[in-house]
N, C-alpha and C. Protein backbone atom coordinates (compact mmCIF):
# COMPACT_ATOMS: atom_id res chain seq x y z
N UNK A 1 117.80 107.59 89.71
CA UNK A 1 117.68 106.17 90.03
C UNK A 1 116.22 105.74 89.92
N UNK A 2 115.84 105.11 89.16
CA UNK A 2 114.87 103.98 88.90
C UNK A 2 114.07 103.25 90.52
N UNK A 3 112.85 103.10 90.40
CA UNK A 3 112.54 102.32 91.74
C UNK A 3 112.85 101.22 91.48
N UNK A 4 113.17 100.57 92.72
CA UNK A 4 114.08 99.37 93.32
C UNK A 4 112.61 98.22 92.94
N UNK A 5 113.48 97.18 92.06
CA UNK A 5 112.60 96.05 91.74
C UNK A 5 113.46 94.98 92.67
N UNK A 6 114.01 94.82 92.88
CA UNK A 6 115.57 93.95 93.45
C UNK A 6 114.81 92.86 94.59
N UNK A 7 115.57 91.93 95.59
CA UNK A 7 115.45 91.57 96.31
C UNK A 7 115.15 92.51 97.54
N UNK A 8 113.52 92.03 98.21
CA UNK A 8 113.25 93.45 99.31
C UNK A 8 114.03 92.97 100.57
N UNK A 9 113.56 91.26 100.50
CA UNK A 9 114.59 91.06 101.89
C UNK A 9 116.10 91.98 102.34
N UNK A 10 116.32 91.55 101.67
CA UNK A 10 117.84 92.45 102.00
C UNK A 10 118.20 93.72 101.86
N UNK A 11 117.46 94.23 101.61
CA UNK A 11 116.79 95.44 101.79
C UNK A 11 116.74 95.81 103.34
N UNK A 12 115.97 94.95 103.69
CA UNK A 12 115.40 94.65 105.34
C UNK A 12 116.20 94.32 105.98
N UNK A 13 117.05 93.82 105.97
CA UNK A 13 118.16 93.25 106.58
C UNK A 13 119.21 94.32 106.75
N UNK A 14 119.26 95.34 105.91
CA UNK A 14 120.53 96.38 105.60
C UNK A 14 119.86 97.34 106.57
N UNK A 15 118.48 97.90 106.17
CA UNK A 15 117.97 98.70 106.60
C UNK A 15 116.88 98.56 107.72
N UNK A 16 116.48 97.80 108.07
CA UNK A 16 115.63 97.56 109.49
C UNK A 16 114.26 97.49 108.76
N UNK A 17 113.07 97.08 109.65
CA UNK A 17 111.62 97.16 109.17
C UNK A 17 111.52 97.95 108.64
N UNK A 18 110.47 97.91 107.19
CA UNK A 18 109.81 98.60 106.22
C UNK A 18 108.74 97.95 105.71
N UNK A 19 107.77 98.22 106.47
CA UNK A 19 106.45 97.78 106.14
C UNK A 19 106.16 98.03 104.77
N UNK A 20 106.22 99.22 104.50
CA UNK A 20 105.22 99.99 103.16
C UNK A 20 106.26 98.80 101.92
N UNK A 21 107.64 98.19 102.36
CA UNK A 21 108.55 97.67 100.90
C UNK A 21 107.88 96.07 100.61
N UNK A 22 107.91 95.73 102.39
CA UNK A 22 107.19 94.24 102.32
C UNK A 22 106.59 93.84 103.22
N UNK A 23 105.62 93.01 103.74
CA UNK A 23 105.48 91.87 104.55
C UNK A 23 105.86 91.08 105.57
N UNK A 24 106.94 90.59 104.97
CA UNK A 24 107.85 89.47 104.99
C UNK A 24 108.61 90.17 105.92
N UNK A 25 109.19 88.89 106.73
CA UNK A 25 110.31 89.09 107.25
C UNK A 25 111.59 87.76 107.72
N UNK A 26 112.78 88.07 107.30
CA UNK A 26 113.98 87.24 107.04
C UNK A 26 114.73 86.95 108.44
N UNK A 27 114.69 85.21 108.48
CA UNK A 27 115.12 84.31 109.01
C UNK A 27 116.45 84.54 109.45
N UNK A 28 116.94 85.10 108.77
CA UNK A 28 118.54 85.87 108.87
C UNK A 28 118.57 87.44 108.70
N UNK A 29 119.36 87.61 110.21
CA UNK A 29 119.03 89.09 110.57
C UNK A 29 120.24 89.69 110.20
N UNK A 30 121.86 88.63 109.57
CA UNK A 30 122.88 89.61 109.73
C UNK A 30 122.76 90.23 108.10
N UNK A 31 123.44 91.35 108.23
CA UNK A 31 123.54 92.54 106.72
C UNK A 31 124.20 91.43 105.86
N UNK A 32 123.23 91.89 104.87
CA UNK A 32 123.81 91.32 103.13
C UNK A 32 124.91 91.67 102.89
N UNK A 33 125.27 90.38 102.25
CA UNK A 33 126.79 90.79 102.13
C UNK A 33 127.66 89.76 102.65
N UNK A 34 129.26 89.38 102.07
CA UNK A 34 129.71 88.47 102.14
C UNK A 34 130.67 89.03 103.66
N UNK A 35 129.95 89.87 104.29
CA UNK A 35 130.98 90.41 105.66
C UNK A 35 129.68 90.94 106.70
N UNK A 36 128.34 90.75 106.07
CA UNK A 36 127.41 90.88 107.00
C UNK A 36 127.53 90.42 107.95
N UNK A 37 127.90 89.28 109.08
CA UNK A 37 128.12 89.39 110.35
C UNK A 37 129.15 90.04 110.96
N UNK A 38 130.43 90.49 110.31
CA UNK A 38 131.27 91.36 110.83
C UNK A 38 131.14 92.71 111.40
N UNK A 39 131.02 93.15 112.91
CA UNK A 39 130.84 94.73 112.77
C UNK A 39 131.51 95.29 112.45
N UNK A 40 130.75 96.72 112.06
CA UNK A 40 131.21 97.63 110.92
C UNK A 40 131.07 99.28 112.14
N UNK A 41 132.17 100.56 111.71
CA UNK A 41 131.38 101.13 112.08
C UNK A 41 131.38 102.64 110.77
N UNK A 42 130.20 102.79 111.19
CA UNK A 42 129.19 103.31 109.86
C UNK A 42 129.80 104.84 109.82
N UNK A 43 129.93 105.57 109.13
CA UNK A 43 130.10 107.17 109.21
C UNK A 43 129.11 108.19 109.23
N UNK A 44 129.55 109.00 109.95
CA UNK A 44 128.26 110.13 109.67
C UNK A 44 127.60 110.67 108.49
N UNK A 45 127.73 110.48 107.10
CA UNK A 45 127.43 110.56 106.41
C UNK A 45 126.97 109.06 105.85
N UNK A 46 127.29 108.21 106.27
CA UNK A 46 126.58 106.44 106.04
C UNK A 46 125.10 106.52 106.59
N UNK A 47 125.12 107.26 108.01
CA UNK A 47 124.07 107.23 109.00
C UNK A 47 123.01 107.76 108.34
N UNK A 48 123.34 108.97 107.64
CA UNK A 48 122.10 109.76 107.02
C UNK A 48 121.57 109.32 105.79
N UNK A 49 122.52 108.48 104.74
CA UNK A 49 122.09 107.90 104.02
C UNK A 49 121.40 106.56 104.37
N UNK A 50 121.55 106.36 105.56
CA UNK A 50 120.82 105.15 105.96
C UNK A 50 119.05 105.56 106.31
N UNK A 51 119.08 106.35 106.91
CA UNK A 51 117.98 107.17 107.01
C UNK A 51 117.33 107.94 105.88
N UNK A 52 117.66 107.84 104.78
CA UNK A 52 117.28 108.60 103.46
C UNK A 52 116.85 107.50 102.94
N UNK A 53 117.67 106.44 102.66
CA UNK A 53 117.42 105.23 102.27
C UNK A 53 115.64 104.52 102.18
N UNK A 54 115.72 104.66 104.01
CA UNK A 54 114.53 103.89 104.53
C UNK A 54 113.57 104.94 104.40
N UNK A 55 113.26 105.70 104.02
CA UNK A 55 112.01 106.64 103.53
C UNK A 55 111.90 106.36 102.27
N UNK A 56 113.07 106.67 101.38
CA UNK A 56 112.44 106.39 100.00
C UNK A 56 112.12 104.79 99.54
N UNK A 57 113.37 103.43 100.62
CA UNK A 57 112.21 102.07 100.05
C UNK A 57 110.62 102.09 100.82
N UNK A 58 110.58 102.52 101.95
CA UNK A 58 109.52 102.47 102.27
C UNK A 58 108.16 102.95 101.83
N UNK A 59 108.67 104.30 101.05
CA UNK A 59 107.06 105.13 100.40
C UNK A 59 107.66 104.47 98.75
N UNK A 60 108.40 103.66 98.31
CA UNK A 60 108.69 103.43 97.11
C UNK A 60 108.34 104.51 96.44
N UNK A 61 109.15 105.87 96.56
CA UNK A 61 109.46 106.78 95.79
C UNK A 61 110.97 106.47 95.06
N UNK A 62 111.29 107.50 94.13
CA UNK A 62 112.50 107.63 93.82
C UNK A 62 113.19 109.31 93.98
N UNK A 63 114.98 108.49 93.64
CA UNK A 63 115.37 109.63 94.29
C UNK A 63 115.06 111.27 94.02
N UNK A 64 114.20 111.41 92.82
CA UNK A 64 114.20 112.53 92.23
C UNK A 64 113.10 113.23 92.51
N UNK A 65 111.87 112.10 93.05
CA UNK A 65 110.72 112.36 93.74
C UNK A 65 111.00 113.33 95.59
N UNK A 66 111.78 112.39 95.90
CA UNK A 66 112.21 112.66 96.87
C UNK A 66 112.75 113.98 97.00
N UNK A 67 113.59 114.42 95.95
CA UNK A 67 114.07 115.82 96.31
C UNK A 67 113.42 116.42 95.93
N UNK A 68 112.07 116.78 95.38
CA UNK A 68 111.37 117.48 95.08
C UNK A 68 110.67 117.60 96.04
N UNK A 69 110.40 116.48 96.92
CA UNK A 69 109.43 117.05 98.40
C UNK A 69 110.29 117.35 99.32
N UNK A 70 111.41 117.16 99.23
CA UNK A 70 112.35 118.02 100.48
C UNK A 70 111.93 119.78 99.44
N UNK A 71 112.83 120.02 98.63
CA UNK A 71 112.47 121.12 98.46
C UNK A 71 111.25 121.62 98.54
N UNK A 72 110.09 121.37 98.15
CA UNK A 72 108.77 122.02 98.95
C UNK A 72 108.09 122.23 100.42
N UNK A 73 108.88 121.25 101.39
CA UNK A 73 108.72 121.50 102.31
C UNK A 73 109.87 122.69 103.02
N UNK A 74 110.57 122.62 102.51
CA UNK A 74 111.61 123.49 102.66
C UNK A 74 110.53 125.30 102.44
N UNK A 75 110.37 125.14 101.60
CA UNK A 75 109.18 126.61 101.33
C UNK A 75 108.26 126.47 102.00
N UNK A 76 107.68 125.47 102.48
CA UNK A 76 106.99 125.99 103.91
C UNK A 76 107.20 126.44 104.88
N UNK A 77 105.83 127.02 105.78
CA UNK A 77 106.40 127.42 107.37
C UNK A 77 106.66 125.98 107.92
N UNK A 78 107.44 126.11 109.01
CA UNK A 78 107.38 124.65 109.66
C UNK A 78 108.93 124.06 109.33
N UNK A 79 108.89 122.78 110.43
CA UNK A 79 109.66 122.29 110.45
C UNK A 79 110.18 121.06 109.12
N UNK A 80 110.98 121.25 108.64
CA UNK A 80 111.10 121.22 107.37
C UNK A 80 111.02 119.26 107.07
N UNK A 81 111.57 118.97 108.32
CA UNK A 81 111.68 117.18 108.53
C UNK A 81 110.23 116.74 108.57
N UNK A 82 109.47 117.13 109.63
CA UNK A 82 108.09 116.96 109.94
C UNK A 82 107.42 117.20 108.60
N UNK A 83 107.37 118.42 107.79
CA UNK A 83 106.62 118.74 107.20
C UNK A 83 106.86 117.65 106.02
N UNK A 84 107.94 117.76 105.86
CA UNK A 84 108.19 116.39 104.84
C UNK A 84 107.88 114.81 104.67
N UNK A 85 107.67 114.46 106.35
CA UNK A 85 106.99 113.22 106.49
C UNK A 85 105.48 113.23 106.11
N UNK A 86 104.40 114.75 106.29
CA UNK A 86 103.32 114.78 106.55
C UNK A 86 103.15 114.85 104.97
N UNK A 87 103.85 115.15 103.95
CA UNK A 87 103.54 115.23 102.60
C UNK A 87 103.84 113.65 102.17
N UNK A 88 104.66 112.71 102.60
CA UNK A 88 104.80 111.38 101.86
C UNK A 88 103.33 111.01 102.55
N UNK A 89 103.32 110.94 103.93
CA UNK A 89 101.92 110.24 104.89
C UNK A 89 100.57 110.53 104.20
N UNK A 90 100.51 111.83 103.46
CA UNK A 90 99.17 111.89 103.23
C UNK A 90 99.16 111.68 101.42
N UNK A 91 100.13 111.28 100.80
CA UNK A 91 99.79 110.66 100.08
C UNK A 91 98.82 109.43 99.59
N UNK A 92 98.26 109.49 98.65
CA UNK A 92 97.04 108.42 98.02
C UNK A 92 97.48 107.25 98.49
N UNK A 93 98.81 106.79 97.54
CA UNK A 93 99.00 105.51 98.10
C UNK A 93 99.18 104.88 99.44
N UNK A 94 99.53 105.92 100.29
CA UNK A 94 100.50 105.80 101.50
C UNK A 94 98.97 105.87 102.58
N UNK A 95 98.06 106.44 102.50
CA UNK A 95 96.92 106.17 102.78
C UNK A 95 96.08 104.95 102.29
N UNK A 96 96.04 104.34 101.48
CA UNK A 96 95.68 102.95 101.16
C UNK A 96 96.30 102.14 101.51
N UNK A 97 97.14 102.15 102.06
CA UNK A 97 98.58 101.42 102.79
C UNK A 97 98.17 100.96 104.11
N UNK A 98 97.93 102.18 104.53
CA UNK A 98 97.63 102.32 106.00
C UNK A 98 96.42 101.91 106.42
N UNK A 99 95.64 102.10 105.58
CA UNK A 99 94.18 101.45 105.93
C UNK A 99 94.24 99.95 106.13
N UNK A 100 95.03 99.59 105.32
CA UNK A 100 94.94 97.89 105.21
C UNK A 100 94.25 97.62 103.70
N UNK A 101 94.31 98.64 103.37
CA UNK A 101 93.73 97.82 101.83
C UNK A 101 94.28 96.69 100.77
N UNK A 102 95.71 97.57 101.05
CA UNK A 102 97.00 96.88 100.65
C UNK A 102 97.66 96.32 101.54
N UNK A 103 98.68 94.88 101.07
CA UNK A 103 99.68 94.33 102.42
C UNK A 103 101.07 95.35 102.15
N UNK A 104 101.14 96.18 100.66
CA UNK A 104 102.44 96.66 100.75
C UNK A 104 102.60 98.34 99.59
N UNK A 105 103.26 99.07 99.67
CA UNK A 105 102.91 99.91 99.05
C UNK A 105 103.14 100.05 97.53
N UNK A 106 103.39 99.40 97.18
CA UNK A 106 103.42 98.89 95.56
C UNK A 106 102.16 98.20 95.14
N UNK A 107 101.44 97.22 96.12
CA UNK A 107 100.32 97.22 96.23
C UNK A 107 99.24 98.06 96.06
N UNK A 108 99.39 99.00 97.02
CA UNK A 108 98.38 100.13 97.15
C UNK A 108 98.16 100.63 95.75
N UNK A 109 99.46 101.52 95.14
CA UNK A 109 99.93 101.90 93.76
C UNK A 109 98.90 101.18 92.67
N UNK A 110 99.25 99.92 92.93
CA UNK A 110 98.26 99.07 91.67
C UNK A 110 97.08 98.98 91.22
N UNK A 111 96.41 99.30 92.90
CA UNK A 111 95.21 99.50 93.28
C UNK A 111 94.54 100.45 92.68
N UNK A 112 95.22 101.71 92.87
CA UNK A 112 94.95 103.11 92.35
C UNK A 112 95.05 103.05 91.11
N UNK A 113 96.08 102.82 90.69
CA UNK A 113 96.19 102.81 89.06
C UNK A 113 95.50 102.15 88.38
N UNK A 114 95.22 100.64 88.46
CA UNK A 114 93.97 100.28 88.15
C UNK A 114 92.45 100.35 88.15
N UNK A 115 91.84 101.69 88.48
CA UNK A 115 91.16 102.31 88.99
C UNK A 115 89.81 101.46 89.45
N UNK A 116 90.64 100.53 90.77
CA UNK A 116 89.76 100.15 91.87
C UNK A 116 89.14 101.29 93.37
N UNK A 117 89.46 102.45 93.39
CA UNK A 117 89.47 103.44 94.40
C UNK A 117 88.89 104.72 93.59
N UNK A 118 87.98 105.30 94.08
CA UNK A 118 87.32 106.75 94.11
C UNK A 118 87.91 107.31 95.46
N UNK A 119 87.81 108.63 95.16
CA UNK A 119 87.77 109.85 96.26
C UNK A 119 86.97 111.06 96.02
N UNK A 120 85.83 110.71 97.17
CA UNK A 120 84.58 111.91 96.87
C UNK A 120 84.00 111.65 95.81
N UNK A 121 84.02 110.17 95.68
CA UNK A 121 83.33 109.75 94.77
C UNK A 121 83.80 110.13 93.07
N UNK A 122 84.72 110.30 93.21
CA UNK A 122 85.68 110.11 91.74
C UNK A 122 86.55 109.26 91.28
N UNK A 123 86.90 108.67 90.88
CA UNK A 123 88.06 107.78 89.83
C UNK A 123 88.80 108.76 89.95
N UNK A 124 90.23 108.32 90.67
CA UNK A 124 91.17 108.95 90.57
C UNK A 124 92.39 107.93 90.43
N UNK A 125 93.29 108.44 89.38
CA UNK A 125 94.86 106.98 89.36
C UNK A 125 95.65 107.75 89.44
N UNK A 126 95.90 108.46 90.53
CA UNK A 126 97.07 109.14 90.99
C UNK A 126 97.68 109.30 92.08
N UNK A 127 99.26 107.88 92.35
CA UNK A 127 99.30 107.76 93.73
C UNK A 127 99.82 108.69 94.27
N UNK A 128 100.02 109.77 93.61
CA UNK A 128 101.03 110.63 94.53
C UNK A 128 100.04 112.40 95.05
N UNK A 129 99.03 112.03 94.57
CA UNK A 129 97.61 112.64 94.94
C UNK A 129 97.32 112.68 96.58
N UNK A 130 97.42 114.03 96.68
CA UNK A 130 97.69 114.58 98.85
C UNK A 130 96.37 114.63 98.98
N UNK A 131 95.94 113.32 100.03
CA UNK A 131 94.99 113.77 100.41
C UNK A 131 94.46 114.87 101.83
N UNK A 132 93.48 115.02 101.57
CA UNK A 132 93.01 116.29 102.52
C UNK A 132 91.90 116.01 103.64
N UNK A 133 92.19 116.70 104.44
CA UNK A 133 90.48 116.54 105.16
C UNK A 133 89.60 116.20 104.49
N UNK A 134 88.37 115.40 105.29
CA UNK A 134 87.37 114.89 104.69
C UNK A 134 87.37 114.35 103.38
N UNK A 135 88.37 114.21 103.07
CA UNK A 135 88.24 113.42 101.46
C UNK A 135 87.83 111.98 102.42
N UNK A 136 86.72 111.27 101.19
CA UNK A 136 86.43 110.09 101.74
C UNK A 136 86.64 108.84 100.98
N UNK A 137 87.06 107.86 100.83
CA UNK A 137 87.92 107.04 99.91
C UNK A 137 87.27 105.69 99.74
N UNK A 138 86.48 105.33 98.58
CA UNK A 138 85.57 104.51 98.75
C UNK A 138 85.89 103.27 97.60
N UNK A 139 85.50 102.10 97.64
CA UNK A 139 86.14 100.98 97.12
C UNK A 139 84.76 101.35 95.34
N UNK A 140 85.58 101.15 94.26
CA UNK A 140 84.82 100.91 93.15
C UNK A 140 84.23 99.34 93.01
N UNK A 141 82.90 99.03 92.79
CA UNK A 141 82.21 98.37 93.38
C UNK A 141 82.36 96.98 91.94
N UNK A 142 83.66 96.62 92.27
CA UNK A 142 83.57 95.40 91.57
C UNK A 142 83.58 94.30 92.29
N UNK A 143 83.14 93.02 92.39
CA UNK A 143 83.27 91.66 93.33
C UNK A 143 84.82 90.98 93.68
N UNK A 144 85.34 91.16 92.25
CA UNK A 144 86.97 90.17 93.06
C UNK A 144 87.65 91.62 93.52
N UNK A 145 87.52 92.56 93.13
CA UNK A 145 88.38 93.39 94.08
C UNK A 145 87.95 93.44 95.28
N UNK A 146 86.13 93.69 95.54
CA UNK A 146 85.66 93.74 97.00
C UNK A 146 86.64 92.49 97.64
N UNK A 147 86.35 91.68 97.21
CA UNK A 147 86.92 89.82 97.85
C UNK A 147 88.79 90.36 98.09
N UNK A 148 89.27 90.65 97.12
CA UNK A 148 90.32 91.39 97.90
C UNK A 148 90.82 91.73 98.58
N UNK A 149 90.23 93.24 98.75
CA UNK A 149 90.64 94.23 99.46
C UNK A 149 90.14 93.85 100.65
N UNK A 150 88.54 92.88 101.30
CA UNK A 150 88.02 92.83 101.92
C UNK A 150 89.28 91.61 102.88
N UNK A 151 89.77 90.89 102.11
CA UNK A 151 90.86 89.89 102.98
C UNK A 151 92.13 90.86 103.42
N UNK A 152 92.52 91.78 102.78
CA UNK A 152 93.86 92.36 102.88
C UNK A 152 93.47 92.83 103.97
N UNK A 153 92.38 93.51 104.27
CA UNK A 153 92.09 94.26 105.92
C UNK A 153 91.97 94.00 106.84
N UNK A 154 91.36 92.15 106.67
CA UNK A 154 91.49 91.00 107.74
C UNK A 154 92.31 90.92 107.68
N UNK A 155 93.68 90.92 106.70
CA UNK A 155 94.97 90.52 107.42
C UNK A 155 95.73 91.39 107.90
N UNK A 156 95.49 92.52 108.25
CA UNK A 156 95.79 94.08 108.23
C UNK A 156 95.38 94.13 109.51
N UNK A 157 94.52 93.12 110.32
CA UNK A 157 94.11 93.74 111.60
C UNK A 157 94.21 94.25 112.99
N UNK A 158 96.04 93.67 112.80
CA UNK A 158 97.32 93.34 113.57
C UNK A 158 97.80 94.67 113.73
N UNK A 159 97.54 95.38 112.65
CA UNK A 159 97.90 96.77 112.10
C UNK A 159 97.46 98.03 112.37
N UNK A 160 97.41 98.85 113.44
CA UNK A 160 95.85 99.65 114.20
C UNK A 160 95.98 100.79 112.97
N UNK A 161 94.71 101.44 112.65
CA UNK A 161 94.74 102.18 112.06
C UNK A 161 94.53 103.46 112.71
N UNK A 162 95.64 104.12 111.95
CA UNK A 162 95.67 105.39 112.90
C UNK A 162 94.78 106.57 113.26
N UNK A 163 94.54 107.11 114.25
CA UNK A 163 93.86 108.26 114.22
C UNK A 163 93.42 109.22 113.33
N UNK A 164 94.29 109.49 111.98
CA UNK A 164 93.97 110.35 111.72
C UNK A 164 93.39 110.17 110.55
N UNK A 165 92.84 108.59 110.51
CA UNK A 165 91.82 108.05 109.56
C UNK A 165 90.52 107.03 110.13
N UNK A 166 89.80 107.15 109.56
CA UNK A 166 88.77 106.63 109.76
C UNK A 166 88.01 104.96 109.08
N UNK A 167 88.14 104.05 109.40
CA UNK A 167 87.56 103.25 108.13
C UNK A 167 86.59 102.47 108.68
N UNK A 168 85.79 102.26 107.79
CA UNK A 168 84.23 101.74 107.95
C UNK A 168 84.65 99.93 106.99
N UNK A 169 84.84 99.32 107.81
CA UNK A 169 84.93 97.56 107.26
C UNK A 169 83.80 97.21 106.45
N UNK A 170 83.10 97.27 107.13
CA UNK A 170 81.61 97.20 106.35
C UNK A 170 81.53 97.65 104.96
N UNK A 171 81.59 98.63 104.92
CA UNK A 171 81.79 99.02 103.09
C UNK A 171 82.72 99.34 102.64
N UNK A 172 83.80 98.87 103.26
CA UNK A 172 85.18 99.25 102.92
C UNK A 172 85.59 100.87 102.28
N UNK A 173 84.95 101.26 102.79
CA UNK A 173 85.48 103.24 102.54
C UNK A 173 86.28 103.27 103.87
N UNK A 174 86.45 104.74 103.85
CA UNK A 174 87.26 105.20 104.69
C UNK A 174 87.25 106.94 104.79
N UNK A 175 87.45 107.77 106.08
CA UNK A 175 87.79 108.97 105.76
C UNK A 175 88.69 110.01 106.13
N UNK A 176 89.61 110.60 105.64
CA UNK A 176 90.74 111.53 106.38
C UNK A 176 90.11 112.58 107.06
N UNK A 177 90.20 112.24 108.37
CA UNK A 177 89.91 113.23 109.61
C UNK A 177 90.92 114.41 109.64
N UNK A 178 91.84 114.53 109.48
CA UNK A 178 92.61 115.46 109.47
C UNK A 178 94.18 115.10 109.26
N UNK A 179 95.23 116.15 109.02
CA UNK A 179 96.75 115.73 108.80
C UNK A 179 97.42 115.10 109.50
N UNK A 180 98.06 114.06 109.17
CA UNK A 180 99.10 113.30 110.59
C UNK A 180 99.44 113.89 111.34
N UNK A 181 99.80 113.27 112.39
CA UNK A 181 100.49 114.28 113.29
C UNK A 181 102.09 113.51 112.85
N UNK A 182 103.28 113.79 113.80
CA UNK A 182 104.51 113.17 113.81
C UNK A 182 104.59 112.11 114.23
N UNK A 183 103.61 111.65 115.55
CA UNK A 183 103.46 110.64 116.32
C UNK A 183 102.76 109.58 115.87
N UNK A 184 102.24 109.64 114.58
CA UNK A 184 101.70 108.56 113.59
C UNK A 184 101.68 108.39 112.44
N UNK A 185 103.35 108.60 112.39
CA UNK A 185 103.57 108.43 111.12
C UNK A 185 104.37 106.65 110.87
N UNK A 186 104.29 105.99 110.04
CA UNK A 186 104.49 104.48 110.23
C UNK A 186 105.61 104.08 109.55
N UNK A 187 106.62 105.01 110.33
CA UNK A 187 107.95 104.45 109.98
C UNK A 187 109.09 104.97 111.24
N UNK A 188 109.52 104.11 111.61
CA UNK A 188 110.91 104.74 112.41
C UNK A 188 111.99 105.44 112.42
N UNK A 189 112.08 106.37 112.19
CA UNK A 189 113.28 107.22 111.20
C UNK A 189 113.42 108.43 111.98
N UNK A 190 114.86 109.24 111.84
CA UNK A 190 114.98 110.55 111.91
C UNK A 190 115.34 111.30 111.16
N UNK A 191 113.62 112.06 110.63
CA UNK A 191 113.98 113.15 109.85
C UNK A 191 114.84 113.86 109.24
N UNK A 192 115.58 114.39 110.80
CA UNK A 192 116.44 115.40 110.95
C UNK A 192 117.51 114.86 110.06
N UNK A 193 117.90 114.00 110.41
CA UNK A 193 119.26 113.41 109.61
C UNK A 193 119.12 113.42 107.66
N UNK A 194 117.66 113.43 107.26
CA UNK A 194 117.33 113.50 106.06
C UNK A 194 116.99 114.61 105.30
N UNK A 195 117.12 115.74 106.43
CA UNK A 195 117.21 117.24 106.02
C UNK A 195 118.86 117.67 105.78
N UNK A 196 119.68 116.79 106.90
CA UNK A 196 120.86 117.24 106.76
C UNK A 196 121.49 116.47 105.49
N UNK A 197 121.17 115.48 104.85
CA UNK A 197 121.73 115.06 103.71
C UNK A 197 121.72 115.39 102.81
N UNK A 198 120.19 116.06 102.75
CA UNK A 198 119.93 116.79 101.49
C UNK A 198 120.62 118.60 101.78
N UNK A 199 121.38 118.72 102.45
CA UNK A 199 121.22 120.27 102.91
C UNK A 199 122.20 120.57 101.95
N UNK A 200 123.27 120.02 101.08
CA UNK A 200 124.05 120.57 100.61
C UNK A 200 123.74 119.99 99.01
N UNK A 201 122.85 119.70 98.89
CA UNK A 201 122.39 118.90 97.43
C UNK A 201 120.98 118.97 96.66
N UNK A 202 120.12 120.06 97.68
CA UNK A 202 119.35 121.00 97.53
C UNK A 202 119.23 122.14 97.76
């Protein structure tokens, strides 16, 4: 499956907040769909795809991306859910996200790819690039991107940035202090349920 170009609202509406898909948020809270106010009740296997769902619109991965980081976390030590959030979280984009550079993570993506962002002082266009300790992430010094990026963070300010980054407003860099923890990761979800979906399909 292809990443989702579609309507994000309803998206949001099906699936609950997702910062990293959009912004925005819809005036009408019942599910898309010509039976969206009717309750429904969901199956245990609906539940987990509901929860699979909202990880991959949220880091706007696709599905094939996705099973490739379940399976690698799977070969790690560790808990295989956790470890799997801490590999989307410390992604490039998903870190430009979080800073406030970007309002959304397709945003961020653009950013990178258009090679407005160094790390350690390199040009790098690769959003799916893990970052690490002390990598330090610094704006390429053009004027309408500064003017940019410099508003997206004012509007970002609502938005705390988490512990386990660092950012300097002033020159708009930033630096990874160390790996997420579980407790700051910026999405509401259970894991667990996204290990068990994939358990028979990886």
């Amino acid at each position: 499956m292809s990443r989702y170009r579609g309507p994000r609202l309803r998206i949001v509406r099906r699936l609950g907040e997702l910062p990293g898909l959009t912004s925005k948020t819809s005036k009408n809270q019942a599910r898309p769909g010509q039976h969206g106010m009717a309750p429904r009740k969901v199956s245990q296997y609906g539940i987990r795809l509901q929860e699979k769902q909202k990880i991959r619109f949220h880091y706007g991965i696709t599905e094939s991306q996705l099973i490739r980081y379940v399976r690698f976390a799977r070969r790690l030590k560790g808990s295989t859910g956790e470890i799997l959030l801490q590999l989307l979280e410390m992604r490039f984009d998903n870190i430009v996200f979080r800073l406030g550079f970007a309002p959304t993570m397709r945003a961020a993506r653009q950013l990178i790819r258009h090679s407005h962002l160094r790390i350690n002082g390199k040009k790098l266009t690769i959003p799916s690039y893990q970052c690490k300790p002390t990598d330090t992430i610094q704006l390429m010094d053009k004027k309408g991107t500064r003017v940019l990026v410099t508003n997206n963070v004012e509007a970002a300010s609502n938005r705390p940035v988490p512990p386990f980054l660092t950012l300097d407003k002033a020159n708009i860099s930033a630096t990874v202090n160390r790996v997420i923890e579980r407790l700051h990761v910026g999405l509401t979800l259970n894991e667990l349920l996204i290990v068990e979906y994939y358990s028979r399909k990886v």
